[in-house]
N, C-alpha and C. Protein backbone atom coordinates (compact mmCIF):
# COMPACT_ATOMS: atom_id res chain seq x y z
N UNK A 1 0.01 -58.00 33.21
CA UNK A 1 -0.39 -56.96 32.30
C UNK A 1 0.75 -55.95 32.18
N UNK A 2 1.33 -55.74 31.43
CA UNK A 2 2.36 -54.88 30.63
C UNK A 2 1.71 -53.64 31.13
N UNK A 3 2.73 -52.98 31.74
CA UNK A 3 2.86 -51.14 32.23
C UNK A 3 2.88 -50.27 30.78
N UNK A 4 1.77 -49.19 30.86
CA UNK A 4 1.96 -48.54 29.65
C UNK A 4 2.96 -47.11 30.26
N UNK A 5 3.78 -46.90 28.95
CA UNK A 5 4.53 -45.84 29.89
C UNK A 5 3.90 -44.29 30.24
N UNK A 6 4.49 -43.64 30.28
CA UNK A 6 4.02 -42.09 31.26
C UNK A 6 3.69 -41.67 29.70
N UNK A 7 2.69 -40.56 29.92
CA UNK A 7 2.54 -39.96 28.66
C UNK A 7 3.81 -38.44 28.57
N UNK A 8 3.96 -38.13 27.57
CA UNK A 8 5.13 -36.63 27.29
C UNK A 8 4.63 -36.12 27.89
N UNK A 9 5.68 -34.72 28.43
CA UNK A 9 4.95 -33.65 29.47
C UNK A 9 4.74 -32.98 28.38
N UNK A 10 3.77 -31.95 28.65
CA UNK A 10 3.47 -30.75 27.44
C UNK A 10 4.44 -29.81 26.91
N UNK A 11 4.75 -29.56 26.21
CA UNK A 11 5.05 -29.01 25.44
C UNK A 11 5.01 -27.46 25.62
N UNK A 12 5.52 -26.27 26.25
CA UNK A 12 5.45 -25.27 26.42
C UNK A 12 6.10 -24.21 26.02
N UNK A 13 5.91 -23.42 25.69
CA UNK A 13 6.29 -22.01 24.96
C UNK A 13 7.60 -21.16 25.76
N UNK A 14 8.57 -21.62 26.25
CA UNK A 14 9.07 -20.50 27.26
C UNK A 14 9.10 -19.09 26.70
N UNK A 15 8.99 -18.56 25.70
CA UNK A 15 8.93 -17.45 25.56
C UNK A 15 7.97 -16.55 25.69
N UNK A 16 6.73 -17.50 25.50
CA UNK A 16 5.42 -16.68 25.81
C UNK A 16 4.84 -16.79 26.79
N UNK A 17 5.32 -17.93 27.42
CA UNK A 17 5.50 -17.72 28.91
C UNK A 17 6.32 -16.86 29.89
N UNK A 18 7.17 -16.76 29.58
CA UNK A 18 7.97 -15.40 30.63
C UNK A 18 7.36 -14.25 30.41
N UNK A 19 7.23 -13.83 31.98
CA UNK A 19 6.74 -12.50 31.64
C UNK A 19 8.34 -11.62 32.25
N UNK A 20 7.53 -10.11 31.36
CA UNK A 20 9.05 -9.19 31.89
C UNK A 20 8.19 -8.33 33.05
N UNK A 21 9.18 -7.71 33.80
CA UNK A 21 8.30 -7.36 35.23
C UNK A 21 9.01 -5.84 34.47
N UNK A 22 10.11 -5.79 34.28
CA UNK A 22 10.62 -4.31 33.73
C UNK A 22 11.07 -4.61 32.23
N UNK A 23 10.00 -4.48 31.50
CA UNK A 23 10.47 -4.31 29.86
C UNK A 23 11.59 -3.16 29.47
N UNK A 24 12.50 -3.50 28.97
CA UNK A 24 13.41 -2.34 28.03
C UNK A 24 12.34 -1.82 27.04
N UNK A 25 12.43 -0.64 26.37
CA UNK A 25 11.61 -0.38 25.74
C UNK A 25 12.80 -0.72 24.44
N UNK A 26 12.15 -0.83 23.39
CA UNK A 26 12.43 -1.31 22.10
C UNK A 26 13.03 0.23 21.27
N UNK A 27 14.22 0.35 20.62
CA UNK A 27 14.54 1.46 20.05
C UNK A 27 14.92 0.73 18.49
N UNK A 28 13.94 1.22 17.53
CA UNK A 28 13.68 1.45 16.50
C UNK A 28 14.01 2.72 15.65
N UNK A 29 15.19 2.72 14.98
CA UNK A 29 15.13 3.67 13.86
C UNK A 29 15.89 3.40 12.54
N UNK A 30 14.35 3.92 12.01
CA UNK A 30 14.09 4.18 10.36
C UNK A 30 15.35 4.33 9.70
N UNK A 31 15.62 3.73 8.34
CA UNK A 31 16.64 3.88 7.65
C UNK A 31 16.12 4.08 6.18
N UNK A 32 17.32 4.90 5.37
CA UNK A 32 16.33 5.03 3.88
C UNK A 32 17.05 3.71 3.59
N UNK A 33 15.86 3.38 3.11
CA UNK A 33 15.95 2.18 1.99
C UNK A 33 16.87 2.69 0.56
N UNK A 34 16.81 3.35 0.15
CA UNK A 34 18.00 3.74 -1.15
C UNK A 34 18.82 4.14 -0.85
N UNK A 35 19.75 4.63 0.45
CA UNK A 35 20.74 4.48 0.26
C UNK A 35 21.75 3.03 1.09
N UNK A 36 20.21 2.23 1.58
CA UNK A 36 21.23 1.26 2.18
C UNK A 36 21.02 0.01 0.91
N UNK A 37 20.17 -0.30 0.06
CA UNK A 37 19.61 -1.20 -0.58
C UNK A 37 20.27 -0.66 -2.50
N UNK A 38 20.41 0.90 -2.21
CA UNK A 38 20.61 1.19 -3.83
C UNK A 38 19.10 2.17 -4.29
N UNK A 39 19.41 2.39 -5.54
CA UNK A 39 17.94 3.22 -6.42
C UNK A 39 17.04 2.69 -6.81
N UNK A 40 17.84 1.09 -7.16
CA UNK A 40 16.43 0.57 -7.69
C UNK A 40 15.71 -0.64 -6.82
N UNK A 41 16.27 -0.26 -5.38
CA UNK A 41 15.96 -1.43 -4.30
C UNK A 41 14.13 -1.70 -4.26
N UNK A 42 13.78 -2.82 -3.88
CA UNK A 42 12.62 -3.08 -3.88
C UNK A 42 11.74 -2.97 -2.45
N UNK A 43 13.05 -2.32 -1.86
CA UNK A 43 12.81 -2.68 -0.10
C UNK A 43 11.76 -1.94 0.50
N UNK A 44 11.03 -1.83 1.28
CA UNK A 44 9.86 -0.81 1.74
C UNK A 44 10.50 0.16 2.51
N UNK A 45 11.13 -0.95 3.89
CA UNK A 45 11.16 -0.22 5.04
C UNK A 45 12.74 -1.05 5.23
N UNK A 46 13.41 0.02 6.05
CA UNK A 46 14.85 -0.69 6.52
C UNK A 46 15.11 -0.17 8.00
N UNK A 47 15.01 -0.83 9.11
CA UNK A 47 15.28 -0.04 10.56
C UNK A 47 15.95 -0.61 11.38
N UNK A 48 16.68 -0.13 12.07
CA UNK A 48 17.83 -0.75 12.91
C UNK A 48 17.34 -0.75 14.33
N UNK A 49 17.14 -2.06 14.82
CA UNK A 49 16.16 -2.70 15.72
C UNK A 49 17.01 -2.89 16.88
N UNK A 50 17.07 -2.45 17.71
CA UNK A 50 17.97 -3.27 19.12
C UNK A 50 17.06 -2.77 20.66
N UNK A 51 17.71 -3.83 21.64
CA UNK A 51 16.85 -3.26 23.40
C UNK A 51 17.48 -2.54 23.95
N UNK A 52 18.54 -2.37 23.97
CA UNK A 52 19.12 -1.07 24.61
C UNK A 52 20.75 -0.49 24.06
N UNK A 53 21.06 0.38 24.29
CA UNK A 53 22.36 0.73 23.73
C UNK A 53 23.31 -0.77 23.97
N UNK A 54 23.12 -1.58 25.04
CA UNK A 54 24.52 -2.13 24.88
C UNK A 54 24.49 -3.81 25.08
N UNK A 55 22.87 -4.02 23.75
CA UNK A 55 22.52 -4.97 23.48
C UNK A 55 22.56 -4.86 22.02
N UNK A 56 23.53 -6.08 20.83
CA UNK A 56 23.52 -5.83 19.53
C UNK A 56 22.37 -5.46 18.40
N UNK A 57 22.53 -4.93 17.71
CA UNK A 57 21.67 -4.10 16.56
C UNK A 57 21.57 -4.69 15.71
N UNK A 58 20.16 -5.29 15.21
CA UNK A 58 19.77 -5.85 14.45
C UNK A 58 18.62 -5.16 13.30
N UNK A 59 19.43 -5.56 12.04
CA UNK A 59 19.50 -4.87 10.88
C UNK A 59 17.69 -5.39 9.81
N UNK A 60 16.87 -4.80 10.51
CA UNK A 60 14.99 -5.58 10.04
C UNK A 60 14.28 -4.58 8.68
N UNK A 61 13.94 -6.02 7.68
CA UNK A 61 13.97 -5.39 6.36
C UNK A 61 12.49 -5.51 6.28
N UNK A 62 11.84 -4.63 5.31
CA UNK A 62 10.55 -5.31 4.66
C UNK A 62 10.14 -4.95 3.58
N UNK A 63 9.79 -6.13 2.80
CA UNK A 63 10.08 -5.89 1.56
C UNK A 63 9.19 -7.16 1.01
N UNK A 64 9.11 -7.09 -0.50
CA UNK A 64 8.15 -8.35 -1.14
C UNK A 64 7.90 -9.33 -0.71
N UNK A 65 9.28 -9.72 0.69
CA UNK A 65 9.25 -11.52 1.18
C UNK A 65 8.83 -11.19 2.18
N UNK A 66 8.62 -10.07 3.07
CA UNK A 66 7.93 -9.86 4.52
C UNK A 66 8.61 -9.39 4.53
N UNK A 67 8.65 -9.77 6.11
CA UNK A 67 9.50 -8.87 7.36
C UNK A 67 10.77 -10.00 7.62
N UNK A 68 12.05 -9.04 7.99
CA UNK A 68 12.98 -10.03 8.05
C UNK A 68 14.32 -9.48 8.44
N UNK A 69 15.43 -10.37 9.75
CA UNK A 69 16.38 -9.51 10.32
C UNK A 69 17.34 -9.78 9.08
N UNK A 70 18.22 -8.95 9.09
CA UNK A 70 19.34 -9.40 8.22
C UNK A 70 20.39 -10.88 8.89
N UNK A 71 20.53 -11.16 9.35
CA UNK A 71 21.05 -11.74 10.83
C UNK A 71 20.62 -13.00 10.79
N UNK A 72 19.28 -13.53 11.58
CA UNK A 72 18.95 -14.54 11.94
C UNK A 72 16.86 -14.47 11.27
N UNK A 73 16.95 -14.22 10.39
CA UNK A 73 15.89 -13.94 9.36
C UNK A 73 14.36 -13.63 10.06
N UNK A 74 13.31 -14.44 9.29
CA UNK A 74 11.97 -14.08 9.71
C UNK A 74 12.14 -14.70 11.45
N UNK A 75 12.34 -15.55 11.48
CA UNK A 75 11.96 -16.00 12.79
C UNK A 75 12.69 -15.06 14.18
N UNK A 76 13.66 -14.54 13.79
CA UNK A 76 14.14 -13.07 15.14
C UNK A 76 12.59 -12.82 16.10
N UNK A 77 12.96 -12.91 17.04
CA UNK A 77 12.07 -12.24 17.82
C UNK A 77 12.10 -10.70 17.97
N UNK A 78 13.05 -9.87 17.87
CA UNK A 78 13.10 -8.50 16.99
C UNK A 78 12.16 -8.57 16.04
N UNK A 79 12.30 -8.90 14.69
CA UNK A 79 11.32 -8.51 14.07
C UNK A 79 9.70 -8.30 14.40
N UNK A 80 9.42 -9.66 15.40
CA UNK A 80 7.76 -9.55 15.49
C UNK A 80 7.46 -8.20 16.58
N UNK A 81 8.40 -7.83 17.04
CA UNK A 81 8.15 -6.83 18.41
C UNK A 81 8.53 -5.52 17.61
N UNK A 82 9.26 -5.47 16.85
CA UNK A 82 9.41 -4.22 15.62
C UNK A 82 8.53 -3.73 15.09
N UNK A 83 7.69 -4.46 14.16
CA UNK A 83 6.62 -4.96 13.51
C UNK A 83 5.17 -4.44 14.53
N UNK A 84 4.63 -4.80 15.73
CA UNK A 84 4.19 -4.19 16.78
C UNK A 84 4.08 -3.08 16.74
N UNK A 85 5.33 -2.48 17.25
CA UNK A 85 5.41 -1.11 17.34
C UNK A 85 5.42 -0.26 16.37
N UNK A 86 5.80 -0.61 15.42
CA UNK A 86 5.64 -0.02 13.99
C UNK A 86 4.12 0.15 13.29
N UNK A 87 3.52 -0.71 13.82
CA UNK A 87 1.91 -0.96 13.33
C UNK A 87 1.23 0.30 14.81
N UNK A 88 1.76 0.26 15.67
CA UNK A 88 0.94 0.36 17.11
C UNK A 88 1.45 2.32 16.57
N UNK A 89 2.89 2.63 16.11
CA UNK A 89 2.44 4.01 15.96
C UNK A 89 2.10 4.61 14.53
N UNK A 90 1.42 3.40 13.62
CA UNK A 90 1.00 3.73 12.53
C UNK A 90 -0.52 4.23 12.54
N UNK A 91 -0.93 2.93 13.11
CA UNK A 91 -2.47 3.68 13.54
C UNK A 91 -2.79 4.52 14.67
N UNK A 92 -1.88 4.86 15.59
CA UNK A 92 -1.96 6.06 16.31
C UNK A 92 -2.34 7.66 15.52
């Protein structure tokens, strides 16, 4: 009788799996949208997203297509943790 082989190991998330024991806190600040986009920009929101001073700055737009880094686009993990905090001190 023919060996069936091993089944795949699962499939796991490392990112949502790690936990942080000391989070950086996230520094977020606001940019005008007209003067980085122009007068007749369509942009909502423009904020310059980075974890600490001497981790790179990433440039997070939102606008008709969503949310989005200038950089490495919707999928940045910046953006969704931007986005968070941006919502978390909106309804505050």
């Amino acid at each position: 009788m023919p060996r069936r082989p091993p089944p795949p190991p699962p499939v796991v998330d490392r990112a949502a799996a790690q936990l942080d024991l000391f989070p950086e806190p996230l520094h977020i600040e606001p940019l005008d949208p007209r003067r980085v986009g122009g007068a007749k920009t369509r942009v909502e929101g423009v904020y310059l997203v980075r974890r600490s001073p001497a981790t790179a700055t990433h440039r997070v737009f939102h606008d008709r297509h969503g949310w989005y880094c200038e950089e490495h686009g919707a999928g940045c993990p910046l953006v969704a943790e931007a986005r968070r905090e941006l919502a978390a001190v909106q309804s505050a």
